[in-house]
Protein backbone atom coordinates (compact mmCIF):
# COMPACT_ATOMS: atom_id res chain seq x y z
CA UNK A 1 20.66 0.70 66.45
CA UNK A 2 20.19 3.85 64.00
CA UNK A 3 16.21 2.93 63.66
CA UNK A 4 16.39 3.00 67.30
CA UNK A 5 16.99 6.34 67.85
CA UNK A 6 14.23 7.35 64.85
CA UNK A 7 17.04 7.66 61.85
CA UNK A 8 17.36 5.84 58.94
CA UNK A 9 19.45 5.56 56.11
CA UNK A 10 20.29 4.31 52.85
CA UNK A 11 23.02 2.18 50.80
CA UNK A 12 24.15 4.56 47.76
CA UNK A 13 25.74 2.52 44.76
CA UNK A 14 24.40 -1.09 45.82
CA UNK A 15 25.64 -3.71 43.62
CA UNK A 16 28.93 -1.32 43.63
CA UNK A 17 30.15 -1.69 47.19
CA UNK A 18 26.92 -3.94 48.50
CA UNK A 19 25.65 -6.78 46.44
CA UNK A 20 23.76 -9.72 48.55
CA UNK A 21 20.73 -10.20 50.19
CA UNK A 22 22.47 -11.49 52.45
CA UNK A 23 24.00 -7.56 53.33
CA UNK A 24 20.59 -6.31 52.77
CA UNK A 25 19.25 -8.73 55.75
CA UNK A 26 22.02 -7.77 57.57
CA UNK A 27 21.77 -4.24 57.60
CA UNK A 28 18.31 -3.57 56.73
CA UNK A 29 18.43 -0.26 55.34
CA UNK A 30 15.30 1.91 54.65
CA UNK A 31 16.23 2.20 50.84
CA UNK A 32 18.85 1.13 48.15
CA UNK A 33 20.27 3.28 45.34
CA UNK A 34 20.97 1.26 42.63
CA UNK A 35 24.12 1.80 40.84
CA UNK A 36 23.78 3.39 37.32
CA UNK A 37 26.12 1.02 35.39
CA UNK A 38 23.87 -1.74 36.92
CA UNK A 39 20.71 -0.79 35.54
CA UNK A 40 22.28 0.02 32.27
CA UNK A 41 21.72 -2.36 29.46
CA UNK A 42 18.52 -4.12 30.06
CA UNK A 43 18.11 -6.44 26.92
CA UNK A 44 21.00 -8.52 29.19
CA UNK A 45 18.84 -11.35 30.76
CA UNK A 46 21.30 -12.10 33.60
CA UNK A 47 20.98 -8.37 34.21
CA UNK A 48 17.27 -7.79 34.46
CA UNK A 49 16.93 -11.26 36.46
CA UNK A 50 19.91 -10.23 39.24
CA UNK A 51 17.04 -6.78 39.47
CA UNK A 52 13.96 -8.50 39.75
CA UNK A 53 15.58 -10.63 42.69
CA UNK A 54 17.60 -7.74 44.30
CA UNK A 55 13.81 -5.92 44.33
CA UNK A 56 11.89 -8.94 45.49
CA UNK A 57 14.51 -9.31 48.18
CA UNK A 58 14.39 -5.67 49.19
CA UNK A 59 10.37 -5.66 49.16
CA UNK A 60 9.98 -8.44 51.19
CA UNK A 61 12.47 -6.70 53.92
CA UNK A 62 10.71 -2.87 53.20
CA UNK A 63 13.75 -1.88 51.85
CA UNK A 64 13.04 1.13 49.14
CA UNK A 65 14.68 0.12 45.57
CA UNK A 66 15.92 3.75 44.04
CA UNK A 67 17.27 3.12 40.16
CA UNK A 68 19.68 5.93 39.25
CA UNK A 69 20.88 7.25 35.84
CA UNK A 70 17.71 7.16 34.10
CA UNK A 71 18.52 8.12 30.83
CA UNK A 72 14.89 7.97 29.37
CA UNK A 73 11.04 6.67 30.01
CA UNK A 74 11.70 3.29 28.12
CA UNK A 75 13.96 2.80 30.67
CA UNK A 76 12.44 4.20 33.61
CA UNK A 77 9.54 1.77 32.37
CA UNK A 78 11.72 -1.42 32.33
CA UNK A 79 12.99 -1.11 35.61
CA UNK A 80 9.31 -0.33 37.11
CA UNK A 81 8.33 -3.40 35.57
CA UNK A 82 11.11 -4.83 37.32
CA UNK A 83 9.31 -3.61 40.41
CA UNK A 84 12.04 -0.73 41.30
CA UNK A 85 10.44 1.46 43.16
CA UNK A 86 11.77 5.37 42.58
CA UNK A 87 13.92 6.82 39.91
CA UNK A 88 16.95 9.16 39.36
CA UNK A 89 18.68 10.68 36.80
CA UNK A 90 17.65 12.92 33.61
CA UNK A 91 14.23 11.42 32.02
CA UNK A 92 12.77 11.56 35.34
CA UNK A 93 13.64 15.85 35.82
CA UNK A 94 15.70 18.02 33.79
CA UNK A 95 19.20 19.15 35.65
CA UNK A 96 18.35 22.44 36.83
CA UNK A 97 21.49 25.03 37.01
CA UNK A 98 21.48 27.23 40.08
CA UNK A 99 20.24 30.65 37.75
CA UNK A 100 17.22 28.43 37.42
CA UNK A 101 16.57 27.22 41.09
């Protein structure tokens, strides 16, 4: 109904309060934050494997995958192989206080 009226939206914190493809078929939202303690600790197999499906899922629905918390570019670069498709957090822009806005 939302996309019906030209809005969309997202689901902040998936795998925190969302966490099946199920919900994202359901739904269908335009893009999925990630949440940070979930893309934390890649050498975990299980971990990089529940990724790649929750971004194969949300690619073949349209659905935006946004990783947050990125810590640094190793990481960045193991979740882009993992096909997410934007990034968050401190090794993609340095905080900016508002003196320096």
């Amino acid at each position: 109904m939302i996309h019906d009226f030209g809005f969309g939206y997202g689901i902040d914190n998936f795998e925190h309060h969302f966490s099946s493809a199920e919900e994202l078929e359901t739904f269908r939202p335009d893009y999925i934050k990630l949440d940070s303690a979930f893309t934390l600790n890649l050498n975990d197999n299980q971990r990089t494997d529940a990724l790649a499906s929750i971004t194969r899922t949300a690619g073949n629905l349209s659905i935006i995958t946004i990783a947050t918390g990125i810590e640094s570019t190793e990481q960045r670069s193991q979740l882009a192989d993992l096909g997410i498709d934007a990034f968050q957090g401190f090794a993609v822009q340095e905080v900016r206080t508002s003196k320096r806005l």
